[in-house]
N, C-alpha and C. Protein backbone atom coordinates (compact mmCIF):
# COMPACT_ATOMS: atom_id res chain seq x y z
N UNK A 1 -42.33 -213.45 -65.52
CA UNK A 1 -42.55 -214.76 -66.10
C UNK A 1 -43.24 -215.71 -65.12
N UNK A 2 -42.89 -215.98 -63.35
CA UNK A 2 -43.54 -216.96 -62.69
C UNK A 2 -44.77 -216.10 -62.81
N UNK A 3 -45.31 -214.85 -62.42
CA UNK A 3 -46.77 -214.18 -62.10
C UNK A 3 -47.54 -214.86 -63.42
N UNK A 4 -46.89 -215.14 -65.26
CA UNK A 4 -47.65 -215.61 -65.86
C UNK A 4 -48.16 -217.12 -66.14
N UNK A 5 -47.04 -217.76 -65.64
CA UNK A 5 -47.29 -219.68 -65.11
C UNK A 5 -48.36 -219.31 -63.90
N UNK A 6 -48.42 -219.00 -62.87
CA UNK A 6 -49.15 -218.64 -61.72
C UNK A 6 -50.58 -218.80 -62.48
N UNK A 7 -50.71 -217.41 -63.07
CA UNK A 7 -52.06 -217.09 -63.45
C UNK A 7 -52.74 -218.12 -64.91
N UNK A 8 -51.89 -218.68 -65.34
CA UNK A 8 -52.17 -219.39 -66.10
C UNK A 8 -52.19 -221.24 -65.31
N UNK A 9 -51.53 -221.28 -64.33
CA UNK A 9 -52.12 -222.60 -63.61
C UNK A 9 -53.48 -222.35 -63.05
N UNK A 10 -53.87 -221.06 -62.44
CA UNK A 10 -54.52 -220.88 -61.75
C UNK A 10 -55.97 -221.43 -62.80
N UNK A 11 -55.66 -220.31 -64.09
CA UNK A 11 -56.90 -220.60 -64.50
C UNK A 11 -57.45 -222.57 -65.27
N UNK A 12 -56.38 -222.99 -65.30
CA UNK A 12 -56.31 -224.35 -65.88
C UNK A 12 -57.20 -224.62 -64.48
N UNK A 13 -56.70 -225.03 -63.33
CA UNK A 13 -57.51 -225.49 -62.16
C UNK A 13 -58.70 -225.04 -61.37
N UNK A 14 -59.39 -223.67 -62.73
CA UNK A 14 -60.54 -223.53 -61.85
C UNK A 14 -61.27 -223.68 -63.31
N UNK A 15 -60.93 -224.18 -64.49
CA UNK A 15 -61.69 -225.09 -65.84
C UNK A 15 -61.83 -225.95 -65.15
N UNK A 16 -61.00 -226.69 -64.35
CA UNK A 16 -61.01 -228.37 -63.43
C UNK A 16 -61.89 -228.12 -62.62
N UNK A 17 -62.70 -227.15 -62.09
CA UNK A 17 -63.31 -226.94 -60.37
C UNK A 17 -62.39 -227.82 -60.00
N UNK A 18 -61.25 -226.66 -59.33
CA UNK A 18 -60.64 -227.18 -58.59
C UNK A 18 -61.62 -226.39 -56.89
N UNK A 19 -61.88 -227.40 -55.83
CA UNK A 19 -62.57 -227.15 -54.87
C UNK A 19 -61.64 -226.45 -53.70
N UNK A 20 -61.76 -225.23 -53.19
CA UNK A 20 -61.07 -224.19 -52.46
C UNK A 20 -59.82 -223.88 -52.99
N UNK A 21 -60.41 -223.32 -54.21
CA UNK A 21 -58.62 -222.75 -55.10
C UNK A 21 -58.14 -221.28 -54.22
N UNK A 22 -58.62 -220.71 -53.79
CA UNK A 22 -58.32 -219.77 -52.64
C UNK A 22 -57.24 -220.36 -51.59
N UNK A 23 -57.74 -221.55 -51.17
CA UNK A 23 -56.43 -222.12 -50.09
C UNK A 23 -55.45 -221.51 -50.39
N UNK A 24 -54.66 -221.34 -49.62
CA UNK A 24 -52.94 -221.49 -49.53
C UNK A 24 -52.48 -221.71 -47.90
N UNK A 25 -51.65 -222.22 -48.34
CA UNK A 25 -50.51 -222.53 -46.74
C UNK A 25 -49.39 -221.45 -46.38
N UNK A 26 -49.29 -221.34 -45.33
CA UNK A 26 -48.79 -219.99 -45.09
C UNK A 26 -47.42 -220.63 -43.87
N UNK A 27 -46.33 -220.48 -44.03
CA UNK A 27 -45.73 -221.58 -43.33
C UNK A 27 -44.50 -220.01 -42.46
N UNK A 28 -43.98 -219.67 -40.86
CA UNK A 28 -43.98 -218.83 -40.73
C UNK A 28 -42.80 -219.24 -39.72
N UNK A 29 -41.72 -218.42 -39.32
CA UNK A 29 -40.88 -218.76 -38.51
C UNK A 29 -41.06 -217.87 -36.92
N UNK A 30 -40.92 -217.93 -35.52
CA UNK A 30 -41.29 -217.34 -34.39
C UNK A 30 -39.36 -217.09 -34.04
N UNK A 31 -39.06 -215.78 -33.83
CA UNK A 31 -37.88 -215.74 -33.27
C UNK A 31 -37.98 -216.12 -31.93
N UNK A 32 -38.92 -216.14 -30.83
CA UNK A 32 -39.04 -215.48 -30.28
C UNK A 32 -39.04 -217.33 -29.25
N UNK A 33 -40.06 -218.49 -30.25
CA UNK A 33 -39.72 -220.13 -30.03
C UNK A 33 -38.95 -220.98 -30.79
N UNK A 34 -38.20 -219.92 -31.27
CA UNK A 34 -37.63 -220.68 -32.69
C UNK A 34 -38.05 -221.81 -32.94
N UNK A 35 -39.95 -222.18 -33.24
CA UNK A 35 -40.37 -223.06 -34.50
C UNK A 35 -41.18 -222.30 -35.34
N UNK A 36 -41.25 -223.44 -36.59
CA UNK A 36 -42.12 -223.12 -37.69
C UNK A 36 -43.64 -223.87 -37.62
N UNK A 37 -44.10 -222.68 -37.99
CA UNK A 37 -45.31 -223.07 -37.86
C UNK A 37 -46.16 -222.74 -39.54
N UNK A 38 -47.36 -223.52 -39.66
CA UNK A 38 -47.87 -223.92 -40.82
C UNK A 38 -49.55 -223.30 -40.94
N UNK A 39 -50.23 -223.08 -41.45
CA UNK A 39 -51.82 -222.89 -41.77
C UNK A 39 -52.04 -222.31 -42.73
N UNK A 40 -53.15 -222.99 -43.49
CA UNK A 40 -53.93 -222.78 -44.19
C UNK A 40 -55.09 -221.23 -44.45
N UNK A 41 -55.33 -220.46 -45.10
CA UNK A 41 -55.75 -218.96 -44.97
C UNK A 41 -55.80 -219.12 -46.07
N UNK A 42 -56.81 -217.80 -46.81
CA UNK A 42 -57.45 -217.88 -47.55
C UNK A 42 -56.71 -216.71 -48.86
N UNK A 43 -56.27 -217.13 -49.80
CA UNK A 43 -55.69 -216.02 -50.27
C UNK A 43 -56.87 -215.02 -51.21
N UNK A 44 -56.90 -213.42 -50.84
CA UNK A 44 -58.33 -213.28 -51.37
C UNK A 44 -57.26 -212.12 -52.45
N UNK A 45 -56.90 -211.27 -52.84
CA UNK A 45 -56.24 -210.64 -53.74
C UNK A 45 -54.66 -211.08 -53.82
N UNK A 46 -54.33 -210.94 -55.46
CA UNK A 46 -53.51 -210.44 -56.10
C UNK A 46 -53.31 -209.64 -56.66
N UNK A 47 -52.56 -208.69 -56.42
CA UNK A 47 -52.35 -207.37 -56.79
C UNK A 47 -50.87 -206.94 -57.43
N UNK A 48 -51.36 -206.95 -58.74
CA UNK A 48 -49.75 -206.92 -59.48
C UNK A 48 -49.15 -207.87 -58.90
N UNK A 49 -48.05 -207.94 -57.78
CA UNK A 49 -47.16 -208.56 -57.76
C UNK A 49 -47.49 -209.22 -56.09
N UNK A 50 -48.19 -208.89 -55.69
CA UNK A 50 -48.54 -209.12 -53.96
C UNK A 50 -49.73 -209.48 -54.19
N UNK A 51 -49.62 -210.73 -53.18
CA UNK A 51 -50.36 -211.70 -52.80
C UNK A 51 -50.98 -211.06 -51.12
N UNK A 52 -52.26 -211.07 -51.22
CA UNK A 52 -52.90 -210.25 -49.68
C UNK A 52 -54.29 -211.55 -49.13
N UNK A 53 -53.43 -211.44 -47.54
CA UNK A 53 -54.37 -212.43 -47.26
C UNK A 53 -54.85 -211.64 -46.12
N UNK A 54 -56.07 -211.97 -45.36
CA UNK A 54 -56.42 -211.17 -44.05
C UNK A 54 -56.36 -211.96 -42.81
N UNK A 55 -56.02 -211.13 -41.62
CA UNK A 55 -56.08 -212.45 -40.39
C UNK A 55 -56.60 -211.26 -39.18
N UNK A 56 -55.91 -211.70 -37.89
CA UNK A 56 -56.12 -211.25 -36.61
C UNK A 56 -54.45 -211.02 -36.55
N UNK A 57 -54.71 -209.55 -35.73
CA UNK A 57 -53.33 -209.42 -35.77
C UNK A 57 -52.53 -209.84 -34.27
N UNK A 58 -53.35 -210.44 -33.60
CA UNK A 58 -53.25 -210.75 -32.29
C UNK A 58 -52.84 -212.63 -32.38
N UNK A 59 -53.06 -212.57 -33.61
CA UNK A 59 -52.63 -214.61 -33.75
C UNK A 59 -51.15 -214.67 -33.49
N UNK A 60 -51.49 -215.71 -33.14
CA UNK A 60 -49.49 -216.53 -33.54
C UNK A 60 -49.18 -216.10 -34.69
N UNK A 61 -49.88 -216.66 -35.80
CA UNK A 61 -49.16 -216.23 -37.40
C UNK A 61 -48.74 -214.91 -37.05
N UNK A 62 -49.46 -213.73 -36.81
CA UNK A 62 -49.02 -212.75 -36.77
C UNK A 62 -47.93 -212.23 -36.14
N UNK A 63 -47.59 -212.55 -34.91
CA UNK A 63 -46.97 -212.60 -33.78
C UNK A 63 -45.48 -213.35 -34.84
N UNK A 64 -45.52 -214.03 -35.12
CA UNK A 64 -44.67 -215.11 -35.82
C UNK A 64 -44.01 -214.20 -37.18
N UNK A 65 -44.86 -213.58 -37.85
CA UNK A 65 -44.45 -212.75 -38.83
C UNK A 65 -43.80 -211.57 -38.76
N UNK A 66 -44.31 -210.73 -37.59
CA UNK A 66 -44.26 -209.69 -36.86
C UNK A 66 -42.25 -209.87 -36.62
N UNK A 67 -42.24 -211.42 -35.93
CA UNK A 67 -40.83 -211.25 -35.69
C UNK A 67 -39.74 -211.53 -36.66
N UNK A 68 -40.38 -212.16 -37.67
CA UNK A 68 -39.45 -212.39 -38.95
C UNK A 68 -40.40 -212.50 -40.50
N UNK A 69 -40.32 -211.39 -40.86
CA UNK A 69 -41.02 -210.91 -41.97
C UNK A 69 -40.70 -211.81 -43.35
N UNK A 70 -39.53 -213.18 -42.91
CA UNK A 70 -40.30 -214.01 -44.76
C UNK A 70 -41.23 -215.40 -44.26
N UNK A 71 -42.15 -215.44 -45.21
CA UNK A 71 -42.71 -216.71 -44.72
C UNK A 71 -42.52 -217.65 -46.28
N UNK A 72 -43.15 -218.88 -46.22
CA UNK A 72 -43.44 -219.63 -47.50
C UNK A 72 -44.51 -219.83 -47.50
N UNK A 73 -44.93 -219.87 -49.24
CA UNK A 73 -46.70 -220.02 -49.48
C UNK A 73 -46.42 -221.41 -50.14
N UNK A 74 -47.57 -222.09 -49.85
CA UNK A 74 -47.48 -223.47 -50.63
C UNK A 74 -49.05 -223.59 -51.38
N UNK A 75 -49.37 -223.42 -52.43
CA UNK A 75 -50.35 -223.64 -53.11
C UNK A 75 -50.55 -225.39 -53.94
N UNK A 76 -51.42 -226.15 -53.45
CA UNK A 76 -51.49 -227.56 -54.20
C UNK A 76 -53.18 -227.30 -54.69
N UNK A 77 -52.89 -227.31 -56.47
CA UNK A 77 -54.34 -227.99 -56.94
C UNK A 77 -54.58 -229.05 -57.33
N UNK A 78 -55.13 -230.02 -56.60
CA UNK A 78 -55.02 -231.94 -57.13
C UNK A 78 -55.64 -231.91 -58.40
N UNK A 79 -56.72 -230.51 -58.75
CA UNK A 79 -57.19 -231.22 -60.27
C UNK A 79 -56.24 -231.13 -61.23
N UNK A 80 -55.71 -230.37 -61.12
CA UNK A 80 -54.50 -230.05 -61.82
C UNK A 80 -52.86 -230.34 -61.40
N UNK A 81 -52.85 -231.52 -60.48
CA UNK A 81 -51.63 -232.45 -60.04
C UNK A 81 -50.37 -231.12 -59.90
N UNK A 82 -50.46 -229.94 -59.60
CA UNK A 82 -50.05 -228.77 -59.22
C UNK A 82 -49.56 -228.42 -58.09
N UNK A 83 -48.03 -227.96 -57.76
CA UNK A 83 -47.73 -227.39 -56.41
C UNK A 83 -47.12 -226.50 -57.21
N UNK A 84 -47.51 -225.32 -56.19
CA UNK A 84 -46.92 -223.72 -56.39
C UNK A 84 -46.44 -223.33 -55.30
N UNK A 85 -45.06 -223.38 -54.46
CA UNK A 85 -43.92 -222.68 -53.31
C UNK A 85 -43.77 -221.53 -54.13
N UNK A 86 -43.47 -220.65 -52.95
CA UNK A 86 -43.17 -219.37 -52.76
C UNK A 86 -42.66 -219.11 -51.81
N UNK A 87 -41.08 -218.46 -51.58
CA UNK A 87 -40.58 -217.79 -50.73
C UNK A 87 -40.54 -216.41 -50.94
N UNK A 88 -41.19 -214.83 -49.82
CA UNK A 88 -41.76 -214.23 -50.05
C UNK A 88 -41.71 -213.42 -48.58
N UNK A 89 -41.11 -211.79 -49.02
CA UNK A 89 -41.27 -210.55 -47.53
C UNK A 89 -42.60 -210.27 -47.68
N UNK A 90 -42.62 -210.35 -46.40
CA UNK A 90 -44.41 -210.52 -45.66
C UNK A 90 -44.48 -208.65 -45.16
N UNK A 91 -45.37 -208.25 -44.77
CA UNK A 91 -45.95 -207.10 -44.10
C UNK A 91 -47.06 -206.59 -44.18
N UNK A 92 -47.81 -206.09 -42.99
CA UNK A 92 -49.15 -205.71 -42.75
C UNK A 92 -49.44 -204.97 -44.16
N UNK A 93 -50.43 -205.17 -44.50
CA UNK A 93 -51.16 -203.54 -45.75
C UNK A 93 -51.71 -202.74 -44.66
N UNK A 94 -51.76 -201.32 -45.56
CA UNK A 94 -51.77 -200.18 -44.67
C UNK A 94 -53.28 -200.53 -43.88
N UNK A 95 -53.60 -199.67 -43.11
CA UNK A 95 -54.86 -199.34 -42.04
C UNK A 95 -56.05 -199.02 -43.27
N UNK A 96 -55.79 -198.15 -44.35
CA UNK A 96 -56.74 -197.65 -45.19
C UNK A 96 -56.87 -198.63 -46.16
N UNK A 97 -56.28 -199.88 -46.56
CA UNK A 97 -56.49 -200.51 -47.05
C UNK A 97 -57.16 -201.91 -46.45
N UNK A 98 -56.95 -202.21 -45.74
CA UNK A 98 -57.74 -203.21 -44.51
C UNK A 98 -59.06 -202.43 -44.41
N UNK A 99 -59.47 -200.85 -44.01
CA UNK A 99 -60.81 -200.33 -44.09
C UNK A 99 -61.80 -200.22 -44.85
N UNK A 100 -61.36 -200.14 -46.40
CA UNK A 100 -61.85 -200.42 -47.42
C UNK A 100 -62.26 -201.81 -47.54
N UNK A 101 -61.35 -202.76 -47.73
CA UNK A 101 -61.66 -203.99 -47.83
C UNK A 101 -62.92 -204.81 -46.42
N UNK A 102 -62.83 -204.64 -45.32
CA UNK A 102 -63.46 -204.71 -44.61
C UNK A 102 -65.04 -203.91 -44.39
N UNK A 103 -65.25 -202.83 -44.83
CA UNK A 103 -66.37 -202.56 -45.49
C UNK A 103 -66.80 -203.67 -46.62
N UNK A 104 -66.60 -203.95 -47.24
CA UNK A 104 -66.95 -204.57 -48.86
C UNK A 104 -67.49 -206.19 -47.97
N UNK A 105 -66.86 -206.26 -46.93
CA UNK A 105 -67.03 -207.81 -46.61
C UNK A 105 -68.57 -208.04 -46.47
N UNK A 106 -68.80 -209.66 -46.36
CA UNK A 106 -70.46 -209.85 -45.62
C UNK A 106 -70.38 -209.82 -43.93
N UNK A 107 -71.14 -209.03 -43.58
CA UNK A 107 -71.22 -208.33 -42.26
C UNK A 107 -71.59 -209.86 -41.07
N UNK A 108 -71.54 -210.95 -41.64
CA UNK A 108 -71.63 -212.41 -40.80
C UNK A 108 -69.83 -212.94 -40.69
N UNK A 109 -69.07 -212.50 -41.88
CA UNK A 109 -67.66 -212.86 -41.60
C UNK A 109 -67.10 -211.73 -40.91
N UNK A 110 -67.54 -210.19 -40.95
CA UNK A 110 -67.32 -210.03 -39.87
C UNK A 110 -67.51 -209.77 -38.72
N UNK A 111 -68.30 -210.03 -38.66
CA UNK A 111 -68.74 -210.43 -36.95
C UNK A 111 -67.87 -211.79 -36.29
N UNK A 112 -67.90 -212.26 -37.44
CA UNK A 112 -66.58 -213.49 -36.55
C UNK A 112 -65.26 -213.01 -36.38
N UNK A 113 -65.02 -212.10 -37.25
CA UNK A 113 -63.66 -211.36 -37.45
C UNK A 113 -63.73 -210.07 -35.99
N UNK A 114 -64.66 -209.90 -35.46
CA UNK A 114 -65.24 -208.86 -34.39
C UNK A 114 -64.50 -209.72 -33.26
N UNK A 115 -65.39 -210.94 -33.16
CA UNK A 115 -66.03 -211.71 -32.21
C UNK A 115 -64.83 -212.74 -31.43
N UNK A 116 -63.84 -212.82 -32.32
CA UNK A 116 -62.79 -214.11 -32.13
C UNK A 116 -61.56 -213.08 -31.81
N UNK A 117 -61.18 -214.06 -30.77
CA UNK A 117 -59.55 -213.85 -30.20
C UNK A 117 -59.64 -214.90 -30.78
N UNK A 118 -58.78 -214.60 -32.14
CA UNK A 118 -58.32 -215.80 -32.67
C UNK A 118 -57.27 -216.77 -32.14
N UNK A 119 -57.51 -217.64 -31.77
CA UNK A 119 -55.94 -219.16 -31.31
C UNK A 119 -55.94 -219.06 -29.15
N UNK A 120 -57.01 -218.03 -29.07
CA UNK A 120 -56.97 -217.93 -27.73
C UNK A 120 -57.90 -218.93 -26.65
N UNK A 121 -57.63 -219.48 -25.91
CA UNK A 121 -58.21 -220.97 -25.31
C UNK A 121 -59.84 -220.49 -24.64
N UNK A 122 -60.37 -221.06 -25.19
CA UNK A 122 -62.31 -220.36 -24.43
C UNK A 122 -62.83 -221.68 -24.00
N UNK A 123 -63.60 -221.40 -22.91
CA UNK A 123 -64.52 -222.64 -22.43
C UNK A 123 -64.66 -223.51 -23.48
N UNK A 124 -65.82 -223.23 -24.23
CA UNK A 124 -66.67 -224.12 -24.99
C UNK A 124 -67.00 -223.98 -26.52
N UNK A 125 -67.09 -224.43 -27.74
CA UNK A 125 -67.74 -224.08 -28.80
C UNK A 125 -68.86 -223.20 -28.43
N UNK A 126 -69.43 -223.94 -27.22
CA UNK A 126 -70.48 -223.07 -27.30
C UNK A 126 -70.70 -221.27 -27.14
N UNK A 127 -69.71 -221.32 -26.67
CA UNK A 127 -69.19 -219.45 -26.07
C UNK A 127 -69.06 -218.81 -27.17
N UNK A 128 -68.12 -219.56 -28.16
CA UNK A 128 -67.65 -219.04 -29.50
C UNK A 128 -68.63 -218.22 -29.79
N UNK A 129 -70.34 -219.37 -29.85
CA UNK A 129 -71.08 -218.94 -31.07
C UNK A 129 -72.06 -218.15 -30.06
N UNK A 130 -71.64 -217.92 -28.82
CA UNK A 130 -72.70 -216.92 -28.31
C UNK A 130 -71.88 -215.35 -28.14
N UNK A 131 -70.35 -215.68 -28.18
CA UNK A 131 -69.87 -214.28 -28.38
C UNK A 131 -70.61 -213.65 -30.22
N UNK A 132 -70.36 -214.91 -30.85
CA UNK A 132 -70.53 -214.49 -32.38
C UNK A 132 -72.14 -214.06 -32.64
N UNK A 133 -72.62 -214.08 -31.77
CA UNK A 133 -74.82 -213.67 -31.92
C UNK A 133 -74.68 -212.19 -31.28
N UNK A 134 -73.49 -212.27 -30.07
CA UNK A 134 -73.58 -211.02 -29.70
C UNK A 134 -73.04 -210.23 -30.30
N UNK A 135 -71.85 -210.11 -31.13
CA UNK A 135 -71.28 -209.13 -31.56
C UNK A 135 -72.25 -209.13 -32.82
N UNK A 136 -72.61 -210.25 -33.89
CA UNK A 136 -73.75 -209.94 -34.79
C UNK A 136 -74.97 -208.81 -34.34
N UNK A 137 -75.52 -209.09 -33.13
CA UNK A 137 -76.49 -208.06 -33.04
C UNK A 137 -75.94 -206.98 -32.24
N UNK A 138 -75.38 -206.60 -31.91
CA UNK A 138 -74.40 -205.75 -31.03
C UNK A 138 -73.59 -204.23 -31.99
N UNK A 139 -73.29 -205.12 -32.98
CA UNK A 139 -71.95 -204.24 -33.00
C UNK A 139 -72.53 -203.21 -34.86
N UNK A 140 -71.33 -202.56 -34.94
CA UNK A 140 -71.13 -201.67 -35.99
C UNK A 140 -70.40 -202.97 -37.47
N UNK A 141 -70.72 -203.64 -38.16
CA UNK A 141 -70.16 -204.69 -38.53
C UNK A 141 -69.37 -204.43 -39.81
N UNK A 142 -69.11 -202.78 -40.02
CA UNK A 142 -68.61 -202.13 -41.23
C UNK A 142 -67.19 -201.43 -40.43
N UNK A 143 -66.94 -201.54 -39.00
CA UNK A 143 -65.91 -200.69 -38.74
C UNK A 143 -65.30 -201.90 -38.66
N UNK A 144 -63.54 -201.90 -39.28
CA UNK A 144 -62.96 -202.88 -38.87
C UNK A 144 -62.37 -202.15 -37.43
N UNK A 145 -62.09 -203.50 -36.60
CA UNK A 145 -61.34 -203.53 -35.25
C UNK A 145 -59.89 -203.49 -35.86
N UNK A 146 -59.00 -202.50 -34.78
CA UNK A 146 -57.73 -202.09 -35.22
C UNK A 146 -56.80 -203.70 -35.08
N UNK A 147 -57.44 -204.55 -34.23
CA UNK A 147 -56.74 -206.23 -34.44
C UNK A 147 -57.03 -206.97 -35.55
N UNK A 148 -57.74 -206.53 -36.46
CA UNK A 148 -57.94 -207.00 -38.12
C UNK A 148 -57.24 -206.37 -38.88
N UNK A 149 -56.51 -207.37 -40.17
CA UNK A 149 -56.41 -206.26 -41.40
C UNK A 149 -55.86 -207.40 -42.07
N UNK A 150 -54.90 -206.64 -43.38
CA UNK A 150 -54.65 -207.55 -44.29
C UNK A 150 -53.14 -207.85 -44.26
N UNK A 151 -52.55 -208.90 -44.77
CA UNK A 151 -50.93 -209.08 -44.96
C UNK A 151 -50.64 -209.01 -46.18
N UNK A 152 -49.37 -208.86 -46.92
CA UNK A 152 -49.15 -208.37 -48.29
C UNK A 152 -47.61 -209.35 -48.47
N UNK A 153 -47.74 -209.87 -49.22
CA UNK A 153 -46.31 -210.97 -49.51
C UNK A 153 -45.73 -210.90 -50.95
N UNK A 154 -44.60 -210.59 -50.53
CA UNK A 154 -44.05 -210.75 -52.59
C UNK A 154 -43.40 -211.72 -52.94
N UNK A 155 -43.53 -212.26 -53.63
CA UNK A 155 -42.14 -213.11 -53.74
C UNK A 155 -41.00 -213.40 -54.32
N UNK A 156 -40.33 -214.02 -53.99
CA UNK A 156 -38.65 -213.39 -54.49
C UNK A 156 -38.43 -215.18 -55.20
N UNK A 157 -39.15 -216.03 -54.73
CA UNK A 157 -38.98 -217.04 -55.33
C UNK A 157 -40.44 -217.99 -55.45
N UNK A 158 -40.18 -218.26 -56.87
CA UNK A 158 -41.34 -219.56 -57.17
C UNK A 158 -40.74 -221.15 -57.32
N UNK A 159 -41.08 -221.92 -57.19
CA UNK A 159 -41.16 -223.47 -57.76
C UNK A 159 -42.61 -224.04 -58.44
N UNK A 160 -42.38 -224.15 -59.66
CA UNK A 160 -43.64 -224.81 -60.13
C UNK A 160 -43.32 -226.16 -59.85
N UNK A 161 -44.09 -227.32 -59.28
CA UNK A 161 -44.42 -228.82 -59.45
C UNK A 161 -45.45 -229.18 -60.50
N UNK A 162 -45.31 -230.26 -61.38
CA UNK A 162 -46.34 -230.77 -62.07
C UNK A 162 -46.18 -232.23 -61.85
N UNK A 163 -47.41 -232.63 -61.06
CA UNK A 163 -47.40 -234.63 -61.28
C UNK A 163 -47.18 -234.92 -62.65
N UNK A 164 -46.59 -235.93 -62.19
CA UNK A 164 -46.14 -237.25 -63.81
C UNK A 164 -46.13 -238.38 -63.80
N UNK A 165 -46.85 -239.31 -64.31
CA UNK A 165 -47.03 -240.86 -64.26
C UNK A 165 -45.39 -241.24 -64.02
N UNK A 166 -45.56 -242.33 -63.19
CA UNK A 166 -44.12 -243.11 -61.90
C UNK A 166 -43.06 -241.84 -61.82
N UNK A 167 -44.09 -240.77 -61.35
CA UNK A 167 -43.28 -239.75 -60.72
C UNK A 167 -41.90 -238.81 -61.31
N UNK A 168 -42.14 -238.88 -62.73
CA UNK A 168 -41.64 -238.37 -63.79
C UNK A 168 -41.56 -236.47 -63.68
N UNK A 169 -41.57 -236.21 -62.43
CA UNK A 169 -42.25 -234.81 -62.13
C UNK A 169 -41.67 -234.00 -62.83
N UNK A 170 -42.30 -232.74 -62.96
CA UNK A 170 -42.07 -231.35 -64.23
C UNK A 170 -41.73 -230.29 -62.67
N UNK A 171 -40.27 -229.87 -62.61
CA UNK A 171 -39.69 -229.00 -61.33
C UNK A 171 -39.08 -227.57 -62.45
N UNK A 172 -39.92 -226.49 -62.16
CA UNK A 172 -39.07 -225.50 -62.26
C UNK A 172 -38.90 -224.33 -61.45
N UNK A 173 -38.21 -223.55 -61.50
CA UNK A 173 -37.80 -222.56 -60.20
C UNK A 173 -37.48 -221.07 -61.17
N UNK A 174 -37.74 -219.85 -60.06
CA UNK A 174 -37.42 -218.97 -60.89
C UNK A 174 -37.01 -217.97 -59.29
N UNK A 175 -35.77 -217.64 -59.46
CA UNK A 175 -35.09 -216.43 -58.29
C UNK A 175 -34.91 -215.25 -58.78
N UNK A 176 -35.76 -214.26 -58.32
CA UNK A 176 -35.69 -212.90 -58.59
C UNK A 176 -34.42 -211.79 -58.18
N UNK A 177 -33.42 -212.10 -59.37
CA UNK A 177 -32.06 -211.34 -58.52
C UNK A 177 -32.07 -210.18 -58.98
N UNK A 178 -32.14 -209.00 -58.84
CA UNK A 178 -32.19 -207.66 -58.98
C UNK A 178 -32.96 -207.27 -60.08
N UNK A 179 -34.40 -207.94 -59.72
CA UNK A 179 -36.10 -207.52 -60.76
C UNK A 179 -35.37 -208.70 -61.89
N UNK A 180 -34.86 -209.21 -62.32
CA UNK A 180 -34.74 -210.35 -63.04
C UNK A 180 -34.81 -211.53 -62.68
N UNK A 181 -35.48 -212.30 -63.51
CA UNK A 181 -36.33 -213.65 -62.96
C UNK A 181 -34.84 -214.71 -63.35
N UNK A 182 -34.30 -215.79 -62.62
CA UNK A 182 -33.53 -216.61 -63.10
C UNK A 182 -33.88 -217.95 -63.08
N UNK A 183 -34.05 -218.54 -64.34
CA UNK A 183 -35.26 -219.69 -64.40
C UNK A 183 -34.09 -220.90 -64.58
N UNK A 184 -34.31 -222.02 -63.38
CA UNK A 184 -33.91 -223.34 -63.42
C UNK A 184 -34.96 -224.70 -63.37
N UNK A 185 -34.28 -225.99 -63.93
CA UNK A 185 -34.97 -226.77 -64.01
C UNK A 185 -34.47 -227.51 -63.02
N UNK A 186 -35.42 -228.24 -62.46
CA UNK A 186 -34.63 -229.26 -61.05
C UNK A 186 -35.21 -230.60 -61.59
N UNK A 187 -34.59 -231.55 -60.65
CA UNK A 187 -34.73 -232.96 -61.27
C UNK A 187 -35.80 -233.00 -60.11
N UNK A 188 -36.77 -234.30 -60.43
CA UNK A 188 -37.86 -234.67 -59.94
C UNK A 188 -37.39 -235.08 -58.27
């Protein structure tokens, strides 16, 4: 039942052009500093029931996930006065599935995906974009690097938000207790 509100907000807010409906927030806990940490990533498949986003597996997020496998997704579409939470077990997708998908890419995203220690401190912008010319003309831009791939999230819980004139808000929730969805209404 939430996968069909989901896909049915989704498509209401891209009738709206809603502008970077891909966003999502990816919000992640570190055992390791015990804080939470937050960013934005691009959600590129849904698949049945998993949500797959791609990163560096050498990031904090990763590092962060790595040590505690639930994170929260926060999806907001303003054309559609829309928030979509998700609490949700995180884990890498396999090696053969990151290879596939990384073939299919445009060979300029990855070369940045080559090229970047992602979150790691470098001189200058300018280095960035001269590592990123070199690995562009340099490299094989169809093999993914074994520090790329994809993450796979399910979720065990939704909250739909809907804005409402003087904040009249539309709250519902749905907890997945043993493959059954349990649907509540919350007050604004």
């Amino acid at each position: 039942m939430p996968y069909k509100i989901l896909k049915d907000c989704y498509e209401d807010a891209l009738r709206a052009n809603q502008n970077q409906i891909q966003a999502i927030s990816i919000s992640s806990y570190s055992n390791s500093t015990e804080e939470v940490d937050a960013r934005m990533v691009n959600l590129k498949i849904i698949n049945e029931k998993e949500f797959i986003f791609f990163s560096n597996y050498d990031s904090p997020k990763s590092h962060q996930i790595k040590s505690n496998n639930m994170i929260l997704a926060l999806i907001y579409w303003p054309s559609i006065d829309t928030q979509i939470r998700m609490r949700a077990y995180i884990k890498k997708t396999s090696a053969e599935f990151s290879d596939e998908y990384f073939k299919k890419r445009e060979t300029k995203k990855n070369a940045l995906a080559i090229s970047s220690q992602q979150s790691k401190e470098i001189a200058s912008y300018d280095q960035v974009v001269k590592n990123y010319k070199h690995v562009l003309d340099n490299n094989n831009l169809r093999k993914r690097p074994d520090y790329w791939g994809g993450f796979s999230f399910t979720p065990y819980y939704f909250e739909f938000w809907t804005g409402n004139k003087y904040r009249l808000n539309k709250r519902v929730s749905f907890t997945n207790n043993n493959n059954l969805w349990e649907k509540k209404i919350l007050q604004p």
